[in-house]
C-alpha atoms as a PDB file:
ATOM      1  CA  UNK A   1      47.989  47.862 -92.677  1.00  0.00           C
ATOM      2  CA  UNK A   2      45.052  45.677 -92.335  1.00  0.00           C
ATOM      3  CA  UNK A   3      41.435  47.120 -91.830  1.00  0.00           C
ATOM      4  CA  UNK A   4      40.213  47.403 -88.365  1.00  0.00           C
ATOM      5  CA  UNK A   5      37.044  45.957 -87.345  1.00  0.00           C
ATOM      6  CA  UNK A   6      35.383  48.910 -86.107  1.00  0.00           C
ATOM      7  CA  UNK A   7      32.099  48.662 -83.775  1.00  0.00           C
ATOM      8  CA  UNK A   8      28.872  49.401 -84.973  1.00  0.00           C
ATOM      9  CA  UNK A   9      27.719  51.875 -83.197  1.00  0.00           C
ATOM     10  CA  UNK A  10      24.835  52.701 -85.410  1.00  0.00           C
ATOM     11  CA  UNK A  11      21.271  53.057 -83.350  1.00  0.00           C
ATOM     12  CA  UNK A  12      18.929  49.872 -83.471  1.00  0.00           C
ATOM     13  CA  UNK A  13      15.773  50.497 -84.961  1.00  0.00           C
ATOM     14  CA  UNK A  14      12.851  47.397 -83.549  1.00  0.00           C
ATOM     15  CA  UNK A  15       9.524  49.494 -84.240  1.00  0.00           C
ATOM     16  CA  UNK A  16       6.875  48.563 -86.351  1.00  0.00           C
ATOM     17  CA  UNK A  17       7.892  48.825 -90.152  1.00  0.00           C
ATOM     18  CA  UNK A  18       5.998  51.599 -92.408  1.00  0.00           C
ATOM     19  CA  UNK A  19       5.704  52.784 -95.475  1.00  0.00           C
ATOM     20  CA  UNK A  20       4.766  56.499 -95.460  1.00  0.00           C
ATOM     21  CA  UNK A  21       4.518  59.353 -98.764  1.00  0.00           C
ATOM     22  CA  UNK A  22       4.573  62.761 -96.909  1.00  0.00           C
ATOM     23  CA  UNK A  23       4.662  66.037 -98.749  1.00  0.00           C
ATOM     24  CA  UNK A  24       5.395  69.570 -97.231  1.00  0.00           C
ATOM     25  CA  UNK A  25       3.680  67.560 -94.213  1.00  0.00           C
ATOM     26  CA  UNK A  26       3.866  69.500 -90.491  1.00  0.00           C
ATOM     27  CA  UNK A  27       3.811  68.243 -86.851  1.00  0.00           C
ATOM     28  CA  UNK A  28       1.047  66.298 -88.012  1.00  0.00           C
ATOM     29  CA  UNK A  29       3.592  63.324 -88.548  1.00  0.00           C
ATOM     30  CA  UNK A  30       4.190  62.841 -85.103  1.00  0.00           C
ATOM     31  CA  UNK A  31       0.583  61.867 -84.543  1.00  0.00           C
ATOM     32  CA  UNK A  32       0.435  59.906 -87.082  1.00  0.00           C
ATOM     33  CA  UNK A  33       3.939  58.165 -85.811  1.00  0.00           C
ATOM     34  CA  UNK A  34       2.039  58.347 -82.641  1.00  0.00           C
ATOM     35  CA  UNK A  35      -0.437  55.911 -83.762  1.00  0.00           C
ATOM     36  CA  UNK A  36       1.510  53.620 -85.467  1.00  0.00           C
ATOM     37  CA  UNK A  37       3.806  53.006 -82.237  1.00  0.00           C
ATOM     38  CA  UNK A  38       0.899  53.031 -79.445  1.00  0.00           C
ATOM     39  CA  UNK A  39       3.601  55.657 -77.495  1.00  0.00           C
ATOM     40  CA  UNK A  40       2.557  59.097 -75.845  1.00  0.00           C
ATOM     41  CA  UNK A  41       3.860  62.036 -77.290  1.00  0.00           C
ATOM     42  CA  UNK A  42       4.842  65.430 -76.224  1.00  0.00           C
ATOM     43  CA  UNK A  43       5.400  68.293 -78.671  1.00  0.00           C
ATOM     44  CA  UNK A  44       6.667  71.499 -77.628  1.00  0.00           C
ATOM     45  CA  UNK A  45       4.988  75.030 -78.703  1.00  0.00           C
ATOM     46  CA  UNK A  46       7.668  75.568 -81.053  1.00  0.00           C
ATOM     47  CA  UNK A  47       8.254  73.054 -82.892  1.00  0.00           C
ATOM     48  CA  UNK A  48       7.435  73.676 -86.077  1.00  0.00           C
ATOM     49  CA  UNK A  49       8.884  72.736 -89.624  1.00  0.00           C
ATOM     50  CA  UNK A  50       7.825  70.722 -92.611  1.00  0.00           C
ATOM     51  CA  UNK A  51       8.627  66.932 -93.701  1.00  0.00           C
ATOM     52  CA  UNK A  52       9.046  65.433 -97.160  1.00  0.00           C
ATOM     53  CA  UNK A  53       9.255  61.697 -97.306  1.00  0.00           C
ATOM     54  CA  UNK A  54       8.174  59.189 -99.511  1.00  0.00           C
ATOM     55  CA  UNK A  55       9.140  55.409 -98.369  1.00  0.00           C
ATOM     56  CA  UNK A  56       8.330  52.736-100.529  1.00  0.00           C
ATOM     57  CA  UNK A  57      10.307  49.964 -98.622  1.00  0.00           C
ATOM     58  CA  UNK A  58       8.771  49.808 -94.492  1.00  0.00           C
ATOM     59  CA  UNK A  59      11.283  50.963 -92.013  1.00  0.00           C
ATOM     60  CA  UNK A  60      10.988  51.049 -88.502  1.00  0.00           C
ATOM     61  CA  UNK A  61       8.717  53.910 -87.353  1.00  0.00           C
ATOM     62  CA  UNK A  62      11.117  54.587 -84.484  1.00  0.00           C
ATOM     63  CA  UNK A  63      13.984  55.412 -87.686  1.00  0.00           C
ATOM     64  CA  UNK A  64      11.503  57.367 -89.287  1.00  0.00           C
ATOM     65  CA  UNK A  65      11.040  59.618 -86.208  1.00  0.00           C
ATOM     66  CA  UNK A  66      14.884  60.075 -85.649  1.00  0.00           C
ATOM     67  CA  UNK A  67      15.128  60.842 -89.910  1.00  0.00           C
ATOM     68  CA  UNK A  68      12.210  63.778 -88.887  1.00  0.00           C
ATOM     69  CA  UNK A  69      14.143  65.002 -86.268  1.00  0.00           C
ATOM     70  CA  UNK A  70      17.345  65.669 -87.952  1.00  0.00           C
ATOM     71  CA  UNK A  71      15.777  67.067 -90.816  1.00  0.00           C
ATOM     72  CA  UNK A  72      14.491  69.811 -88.568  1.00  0.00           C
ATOM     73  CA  UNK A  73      17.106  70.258 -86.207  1.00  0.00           C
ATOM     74  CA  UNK A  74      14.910  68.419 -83.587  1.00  0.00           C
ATOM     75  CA  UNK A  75      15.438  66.325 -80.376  1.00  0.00           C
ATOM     76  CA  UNK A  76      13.590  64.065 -78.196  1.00  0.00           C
ATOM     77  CA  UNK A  77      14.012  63.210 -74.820  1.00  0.00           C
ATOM     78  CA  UNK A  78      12.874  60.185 -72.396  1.00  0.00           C
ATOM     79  CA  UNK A  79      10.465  61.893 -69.863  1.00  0.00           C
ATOM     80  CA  UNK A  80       8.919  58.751 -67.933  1.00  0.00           C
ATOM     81  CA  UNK A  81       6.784  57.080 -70.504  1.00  0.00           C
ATOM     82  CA  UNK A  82       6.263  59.914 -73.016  1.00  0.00           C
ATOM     83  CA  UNK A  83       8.530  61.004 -75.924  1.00  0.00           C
ATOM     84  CA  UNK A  84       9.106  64.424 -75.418  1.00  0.00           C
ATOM     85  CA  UNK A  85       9.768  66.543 -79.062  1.00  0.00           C
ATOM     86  CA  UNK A  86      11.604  69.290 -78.616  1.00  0.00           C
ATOM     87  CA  UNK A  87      14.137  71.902 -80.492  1.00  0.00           C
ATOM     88  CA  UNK A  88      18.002  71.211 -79.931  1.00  0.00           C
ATOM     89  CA  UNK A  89      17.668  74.951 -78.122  1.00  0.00           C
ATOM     90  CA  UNK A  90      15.467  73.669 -75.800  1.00  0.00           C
ATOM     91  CA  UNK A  91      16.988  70.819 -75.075  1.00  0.00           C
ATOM     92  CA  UNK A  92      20.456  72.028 -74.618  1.00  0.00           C
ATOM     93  CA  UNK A  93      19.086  74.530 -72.193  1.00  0.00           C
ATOM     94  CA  UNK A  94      17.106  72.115 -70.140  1.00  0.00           C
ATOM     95  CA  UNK A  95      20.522  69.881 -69.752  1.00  0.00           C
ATOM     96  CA  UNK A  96      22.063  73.229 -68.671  1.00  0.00           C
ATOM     97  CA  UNK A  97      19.456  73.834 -66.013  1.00  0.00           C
ATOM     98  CA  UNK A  98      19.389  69.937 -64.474  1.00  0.00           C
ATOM     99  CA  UNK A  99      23.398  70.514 -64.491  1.00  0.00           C
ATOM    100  CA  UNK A 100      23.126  73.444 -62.510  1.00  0.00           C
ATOM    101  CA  UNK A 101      20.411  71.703 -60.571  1.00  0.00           C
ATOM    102  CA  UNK A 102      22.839  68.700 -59.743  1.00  0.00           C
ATOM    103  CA  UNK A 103      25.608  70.913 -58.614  1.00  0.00           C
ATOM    104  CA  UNK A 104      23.836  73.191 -56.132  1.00  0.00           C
ATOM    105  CA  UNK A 105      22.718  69.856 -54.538  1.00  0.00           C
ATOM    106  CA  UNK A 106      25.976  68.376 -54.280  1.00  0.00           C
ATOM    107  CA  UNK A 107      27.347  72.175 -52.880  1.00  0.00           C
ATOM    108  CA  UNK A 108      24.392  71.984 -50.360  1.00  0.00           C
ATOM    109  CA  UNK A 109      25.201  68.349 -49.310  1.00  0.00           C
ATOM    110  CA  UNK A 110      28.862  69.423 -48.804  1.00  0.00           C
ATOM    111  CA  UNK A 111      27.914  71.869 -45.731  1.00  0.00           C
ATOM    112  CA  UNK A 112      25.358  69.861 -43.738  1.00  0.00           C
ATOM    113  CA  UNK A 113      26.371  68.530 -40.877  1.00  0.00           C
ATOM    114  CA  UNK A 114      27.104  64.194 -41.104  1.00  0.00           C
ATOM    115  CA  UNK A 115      25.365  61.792 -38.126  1.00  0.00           C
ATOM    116  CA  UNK A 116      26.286  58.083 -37.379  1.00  0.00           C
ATOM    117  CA  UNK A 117      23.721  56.157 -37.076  1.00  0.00           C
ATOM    118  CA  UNK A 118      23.856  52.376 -35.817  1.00  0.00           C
ATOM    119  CA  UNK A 119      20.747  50.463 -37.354  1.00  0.00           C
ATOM    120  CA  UNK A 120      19.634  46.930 -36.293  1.00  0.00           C
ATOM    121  CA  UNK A 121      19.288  44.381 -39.079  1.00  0.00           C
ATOM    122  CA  UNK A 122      16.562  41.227 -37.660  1.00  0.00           C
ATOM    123  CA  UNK A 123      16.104  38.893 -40.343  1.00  0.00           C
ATOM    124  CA  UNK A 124      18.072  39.815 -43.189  1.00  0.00           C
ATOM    125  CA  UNK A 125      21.993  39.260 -43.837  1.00  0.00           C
ATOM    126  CA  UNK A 126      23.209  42.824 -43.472  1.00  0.00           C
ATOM    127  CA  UNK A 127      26.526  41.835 -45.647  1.00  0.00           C
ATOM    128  CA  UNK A 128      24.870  40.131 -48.174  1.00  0.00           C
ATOM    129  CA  UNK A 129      21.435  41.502 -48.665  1.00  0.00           C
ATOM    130  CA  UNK A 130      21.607  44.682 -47.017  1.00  0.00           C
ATOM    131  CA  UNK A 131      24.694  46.591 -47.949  1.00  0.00           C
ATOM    132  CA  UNK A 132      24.679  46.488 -51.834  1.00  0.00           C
ATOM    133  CA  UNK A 133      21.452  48.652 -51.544  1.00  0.00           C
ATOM    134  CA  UNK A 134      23.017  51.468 -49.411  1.00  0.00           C
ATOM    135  CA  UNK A 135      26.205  51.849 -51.477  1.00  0.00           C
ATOM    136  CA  UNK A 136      24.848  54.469 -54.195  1.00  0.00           C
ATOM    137  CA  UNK A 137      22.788  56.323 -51.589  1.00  0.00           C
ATOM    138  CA  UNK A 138      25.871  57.719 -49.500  1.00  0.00           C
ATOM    139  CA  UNK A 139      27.114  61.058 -50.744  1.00  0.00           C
ATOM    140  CA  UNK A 140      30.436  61.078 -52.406  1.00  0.00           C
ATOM    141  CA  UNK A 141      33.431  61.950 -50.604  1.00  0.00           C
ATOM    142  CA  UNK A 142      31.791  62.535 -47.513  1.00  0.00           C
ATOM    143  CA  UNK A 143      29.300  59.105 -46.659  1.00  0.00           C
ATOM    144  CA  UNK A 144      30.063  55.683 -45.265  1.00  0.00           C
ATOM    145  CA  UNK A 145      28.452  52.956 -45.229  1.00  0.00           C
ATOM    146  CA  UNK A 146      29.796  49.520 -43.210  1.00  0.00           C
ATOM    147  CA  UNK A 147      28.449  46.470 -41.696  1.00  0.00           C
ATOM    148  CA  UNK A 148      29.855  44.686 -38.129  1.00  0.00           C
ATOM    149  CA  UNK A 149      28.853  41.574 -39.095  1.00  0.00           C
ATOM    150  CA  UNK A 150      29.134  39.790 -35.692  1.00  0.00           C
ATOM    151  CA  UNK A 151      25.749  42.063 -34.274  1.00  0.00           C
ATOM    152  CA  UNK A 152      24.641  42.099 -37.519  1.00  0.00           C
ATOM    153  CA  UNK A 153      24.217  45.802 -38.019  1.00  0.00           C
ATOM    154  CA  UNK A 154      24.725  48.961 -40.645  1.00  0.00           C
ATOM    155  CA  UNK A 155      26.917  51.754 -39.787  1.00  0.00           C
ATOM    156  CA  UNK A 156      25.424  54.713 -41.707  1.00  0.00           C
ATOM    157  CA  UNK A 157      27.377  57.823 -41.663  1.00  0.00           C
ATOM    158  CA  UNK A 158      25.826  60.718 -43.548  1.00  0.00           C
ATOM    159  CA  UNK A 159      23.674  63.314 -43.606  1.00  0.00           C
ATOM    160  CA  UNK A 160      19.997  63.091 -41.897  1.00  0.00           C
ATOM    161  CA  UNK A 161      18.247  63.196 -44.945  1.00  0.00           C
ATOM    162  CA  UNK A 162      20.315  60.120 -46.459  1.00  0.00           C
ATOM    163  CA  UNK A 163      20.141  58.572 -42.823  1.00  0.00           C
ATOM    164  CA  UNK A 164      16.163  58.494 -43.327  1.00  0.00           C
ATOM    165  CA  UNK A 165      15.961  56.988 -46.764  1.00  0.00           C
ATOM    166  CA  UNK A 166      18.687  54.480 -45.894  1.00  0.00           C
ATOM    167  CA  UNK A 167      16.515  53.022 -42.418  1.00  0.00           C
ATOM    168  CA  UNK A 168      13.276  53.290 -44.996  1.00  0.00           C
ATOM    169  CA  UNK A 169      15.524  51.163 -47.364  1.00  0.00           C
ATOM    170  CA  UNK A 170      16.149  48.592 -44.598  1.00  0.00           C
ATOM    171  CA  UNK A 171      12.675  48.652 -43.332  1.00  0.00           C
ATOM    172  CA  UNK A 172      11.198  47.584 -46.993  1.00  0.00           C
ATOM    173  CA  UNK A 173      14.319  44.708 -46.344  1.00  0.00           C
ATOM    174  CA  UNK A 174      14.578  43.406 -43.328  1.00  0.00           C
ATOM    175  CA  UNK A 175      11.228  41.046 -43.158  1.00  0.00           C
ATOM    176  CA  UNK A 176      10.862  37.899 -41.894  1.00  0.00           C
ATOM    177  CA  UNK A 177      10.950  34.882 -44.898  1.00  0.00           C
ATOM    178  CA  UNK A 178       7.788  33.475 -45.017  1.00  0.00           C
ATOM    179  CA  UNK A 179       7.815  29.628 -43.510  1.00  0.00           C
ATOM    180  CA  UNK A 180       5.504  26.481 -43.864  1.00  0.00           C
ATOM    181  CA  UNK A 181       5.206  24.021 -41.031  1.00  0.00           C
ATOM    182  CA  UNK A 182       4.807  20.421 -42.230  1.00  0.00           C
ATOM    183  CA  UNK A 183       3.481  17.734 -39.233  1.00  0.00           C
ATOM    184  CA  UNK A 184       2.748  14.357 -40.595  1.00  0.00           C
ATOM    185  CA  UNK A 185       2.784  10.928 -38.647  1.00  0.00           C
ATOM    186  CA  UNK A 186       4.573   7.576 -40.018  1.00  0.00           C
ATOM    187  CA  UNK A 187       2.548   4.346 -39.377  1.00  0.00           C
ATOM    188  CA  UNK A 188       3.329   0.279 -39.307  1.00  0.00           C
ATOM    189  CA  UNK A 189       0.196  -1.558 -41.119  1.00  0.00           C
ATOM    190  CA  UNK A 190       0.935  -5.472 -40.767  1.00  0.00           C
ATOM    191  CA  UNK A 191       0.022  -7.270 -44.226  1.00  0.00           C
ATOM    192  CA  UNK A 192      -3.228  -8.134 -42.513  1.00  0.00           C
ATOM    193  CA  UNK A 193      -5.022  -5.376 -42.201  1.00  0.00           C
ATOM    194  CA  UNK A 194      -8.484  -5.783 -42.881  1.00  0.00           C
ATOM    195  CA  UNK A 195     -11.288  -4.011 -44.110  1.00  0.00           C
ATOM    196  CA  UNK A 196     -14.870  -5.247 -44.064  1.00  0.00           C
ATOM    197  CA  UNK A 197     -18.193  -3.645 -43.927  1.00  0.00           C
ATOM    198  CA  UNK A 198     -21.000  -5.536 -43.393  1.00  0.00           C
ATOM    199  CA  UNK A 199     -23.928  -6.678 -40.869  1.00  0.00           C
ATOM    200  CA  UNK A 200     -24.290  -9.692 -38.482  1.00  0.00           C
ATOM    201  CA  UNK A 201     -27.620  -9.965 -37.189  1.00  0.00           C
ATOM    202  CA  UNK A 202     -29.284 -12.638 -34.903  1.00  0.00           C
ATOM    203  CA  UNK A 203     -32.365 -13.379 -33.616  1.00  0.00           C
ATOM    204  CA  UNK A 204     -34.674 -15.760 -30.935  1.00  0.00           C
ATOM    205  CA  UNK A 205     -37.874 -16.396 -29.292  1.00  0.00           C
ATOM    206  CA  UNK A 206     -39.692 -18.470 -27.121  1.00  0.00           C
ATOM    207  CA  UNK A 207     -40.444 -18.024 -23.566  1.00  0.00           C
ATOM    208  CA  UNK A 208     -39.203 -14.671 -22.134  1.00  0.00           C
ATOM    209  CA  UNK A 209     -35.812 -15.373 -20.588  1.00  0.00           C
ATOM    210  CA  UNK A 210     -36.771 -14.639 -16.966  1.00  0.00           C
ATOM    211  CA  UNK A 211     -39.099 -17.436 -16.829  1.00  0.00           C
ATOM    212  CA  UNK A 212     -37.632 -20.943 -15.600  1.00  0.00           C
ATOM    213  CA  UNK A 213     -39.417 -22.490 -18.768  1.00  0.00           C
ATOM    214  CA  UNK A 214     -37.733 -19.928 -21.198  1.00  0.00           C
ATOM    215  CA  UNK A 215     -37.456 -21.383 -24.786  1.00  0.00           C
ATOM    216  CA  UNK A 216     -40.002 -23.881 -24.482  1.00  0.00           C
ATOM    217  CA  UNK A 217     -43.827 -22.718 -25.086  1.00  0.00           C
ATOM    218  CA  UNK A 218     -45.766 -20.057 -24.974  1.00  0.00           C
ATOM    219  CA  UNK A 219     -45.360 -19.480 -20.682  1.00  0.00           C
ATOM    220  CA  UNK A 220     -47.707 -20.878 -19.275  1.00  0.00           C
ATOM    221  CA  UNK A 221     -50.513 -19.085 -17.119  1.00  0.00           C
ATOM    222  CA  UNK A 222     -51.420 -17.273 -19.914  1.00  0.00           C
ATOM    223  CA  UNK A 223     -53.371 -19.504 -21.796  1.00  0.00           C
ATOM    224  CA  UNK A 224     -56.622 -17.449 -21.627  1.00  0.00           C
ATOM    225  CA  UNK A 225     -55.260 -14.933 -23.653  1.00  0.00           C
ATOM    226  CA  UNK A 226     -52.669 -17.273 -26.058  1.00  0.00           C
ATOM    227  CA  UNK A 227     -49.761 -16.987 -24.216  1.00  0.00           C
ATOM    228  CA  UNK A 228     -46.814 -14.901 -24.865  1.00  0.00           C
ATOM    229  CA  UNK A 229     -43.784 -15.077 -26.406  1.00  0.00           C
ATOM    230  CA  UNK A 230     -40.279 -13.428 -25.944  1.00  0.00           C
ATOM    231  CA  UNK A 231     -37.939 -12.419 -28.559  1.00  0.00           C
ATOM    232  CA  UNK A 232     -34.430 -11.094 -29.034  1.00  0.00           C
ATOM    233  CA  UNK A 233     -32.943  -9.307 -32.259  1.00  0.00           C
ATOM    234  CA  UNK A 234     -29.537  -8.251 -32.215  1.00  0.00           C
ATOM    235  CA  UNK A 235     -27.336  -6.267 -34.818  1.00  0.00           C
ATOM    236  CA  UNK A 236     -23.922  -5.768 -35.105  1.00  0.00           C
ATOM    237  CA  UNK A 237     -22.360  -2.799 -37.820  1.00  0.00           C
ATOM    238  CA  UNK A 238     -19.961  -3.369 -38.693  1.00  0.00           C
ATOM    239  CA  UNK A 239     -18.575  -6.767 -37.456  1.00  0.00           C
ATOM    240  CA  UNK A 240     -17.123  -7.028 -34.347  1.00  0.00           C
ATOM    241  CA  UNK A 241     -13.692  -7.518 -34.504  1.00  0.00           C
ATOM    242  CA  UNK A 242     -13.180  -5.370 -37.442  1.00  0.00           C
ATOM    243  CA  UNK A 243     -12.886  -1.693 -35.755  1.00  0.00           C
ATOM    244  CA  UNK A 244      -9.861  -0.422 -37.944  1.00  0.00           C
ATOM    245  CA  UNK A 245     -10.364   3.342 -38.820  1.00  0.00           C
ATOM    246  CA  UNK A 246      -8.756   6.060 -40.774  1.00  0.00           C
ATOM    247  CA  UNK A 247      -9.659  10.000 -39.992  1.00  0.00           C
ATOM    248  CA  UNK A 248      -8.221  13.276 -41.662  1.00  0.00           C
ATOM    249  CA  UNK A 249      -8.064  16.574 -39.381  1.00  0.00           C
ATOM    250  CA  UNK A 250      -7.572  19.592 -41.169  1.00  0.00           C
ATOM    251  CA  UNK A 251      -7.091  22.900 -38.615  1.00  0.00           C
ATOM    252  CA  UNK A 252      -5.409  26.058 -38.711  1.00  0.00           C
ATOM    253  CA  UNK A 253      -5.360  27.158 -34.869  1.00  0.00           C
ATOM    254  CA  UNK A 254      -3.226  29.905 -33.677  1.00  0.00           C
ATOM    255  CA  UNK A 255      -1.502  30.541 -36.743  1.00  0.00           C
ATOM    256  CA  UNK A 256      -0.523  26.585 -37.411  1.00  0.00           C
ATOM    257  CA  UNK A 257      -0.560  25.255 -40.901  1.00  0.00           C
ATOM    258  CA  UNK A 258      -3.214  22.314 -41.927  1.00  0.00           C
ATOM    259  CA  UNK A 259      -1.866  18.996 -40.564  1.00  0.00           C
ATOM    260  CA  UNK A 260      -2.838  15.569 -41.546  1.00  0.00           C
ATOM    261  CA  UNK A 261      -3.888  12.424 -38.765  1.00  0.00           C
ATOM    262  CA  UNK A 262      -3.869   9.290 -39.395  1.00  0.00           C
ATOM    263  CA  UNK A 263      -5.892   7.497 -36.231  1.00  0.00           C
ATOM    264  CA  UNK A 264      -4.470   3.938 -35.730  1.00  0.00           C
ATOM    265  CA  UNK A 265      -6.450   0.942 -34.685  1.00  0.00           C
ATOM    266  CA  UNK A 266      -4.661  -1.593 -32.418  1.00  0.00           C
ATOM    267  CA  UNK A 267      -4.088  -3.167 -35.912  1.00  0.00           C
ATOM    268  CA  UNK A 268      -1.481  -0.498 -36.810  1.00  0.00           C
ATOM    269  CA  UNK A 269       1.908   0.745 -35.010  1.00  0.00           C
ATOM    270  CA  UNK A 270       3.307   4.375 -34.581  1.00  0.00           C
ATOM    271  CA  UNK A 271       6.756   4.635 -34.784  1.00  0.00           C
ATOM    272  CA  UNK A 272       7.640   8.039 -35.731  1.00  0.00           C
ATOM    273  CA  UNK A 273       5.933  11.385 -36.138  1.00  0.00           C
ATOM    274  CA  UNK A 274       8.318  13.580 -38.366  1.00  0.00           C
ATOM    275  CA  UNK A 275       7.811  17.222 -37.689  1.00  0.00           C
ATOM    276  CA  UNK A 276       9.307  20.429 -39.473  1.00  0.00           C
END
């Protein structure tokens, strides 16, 4: 018969590599392992033992612990983020205990009375986005948990404890996406738009204007004191004619987004102002 591939089903060791030399050492390895790994450690009152090791080759400190362990009849357990060290005694005990635990919750939850309740879904898909959350909260063998799609709402049958974490559940859910409003304007420039900047200035004198011998003397009657003499400046900036302009308005008013103008001269046409 031909050999089986069998699965490995050795544990992966990925922790830092060490190379340790312990002799008759006590739980004094475990802060040392704590040190090298950066984790927090627990050690139980009584724990004790002693470790002989001496590692030439690095190995993964998270082998060495499990080697320490076994040669002590040790366990550890996952408590949060700390590695808890404990005897097998303890640990078997403790399983015993959260078993127990489990099963006078389920007996409890077996007795108390089951509600309907009929909850309102706004913005979310209750099908889609809703539902695959509830499924693991509603007790075995007792709780349901449906969705009429056409008014968009969860049919939660359980007890009133469950009830209240599934509506907080659908409260953390059910918000509205957030949105962006976009306004912009679409102009027509010809291929003769112009832009200038400059000055045009003029400028006269001569008799004032109002006399009927403007622009020729001084005006006369005056000659005792040397006459007098009118003048007009003018200045135009920029040239007439020219009076194209471009503006940017940025705003947020009553909640709306920034837009962006674009103020046509009669040089220019509108002819559409996308908004979304």
């Amino acid at each position: 018969m031909d050999d089986l591939d069998l699965p490995d089903l050795s544990p992966k060791y990925s922790g830092e590599k060490i190379a340790l030399d312990f002799f008759d050492t006590d739980r004094n390895v475990f802060r040392i392992l704590k040190e090298v790994s950066g984790r927090n450690f627990a050690v139980d009152q009584d724990v004790k033992g002693k470790v002989t090791l001496s590692l030439d080759q690095p190995v993964p400190w998270d082998q060495v612990l499990d080697l320490v362990l076994k040669m002590n009849a040790l366990g550890k357990t996952m408590e949060g983020d700390i590695v808890r060290v404990s005897t097998m005694k303890t640990i078997i005990r403790d399983e015993k205990d959260r078993h127990e635990k489990n099963l006078a919750e389920q007996r409890q939850e077996e007795v108390l009375p089951l509600f309907t309740e009929y909850i309102a879904v706004s913005y979310s898909d209750a099908k889609s986005e809703v539902l695959p959350h509830l499924k693991d909260l509603v007790t075995k063998g007792r709780g349901t948990v449906t969705v009429d799609q056409r008014t968009n709402m969860v049919i939660f049958t359980d007890t009133a404890e469950k009830i209240k974490r599934a509506k907080e559940i659908i409260r953390k859910l059910d918000r509205v996406t957030p949105q962006v409003l976009i306004e912009a304007k679409v102009v027509e420039a010809t291929s003769t738009f112009t832009k200038a900047l400059g000055s045009e200035w003029g400028a006269g004198g001569g008799i004032l204007n109002s006399s009927t011998s403007a622009g020729v003397g001084p005006q006369k009657g005056y000659d005792m004191l040397g006459g007098t003499y009118g003048y007009d400046i003018s200045v135009n900036h920029p040239p007439a004619g020219y009076t194209n302009s471009i503006g940017f308005d940025f705003m947020r008013l009553a909640g709306r987004p920034n837009s962006w103008q674009w103020n046509p001269s009669k040089k220019e046409k509108l002819f559409h102002r996308p908004e979304s």
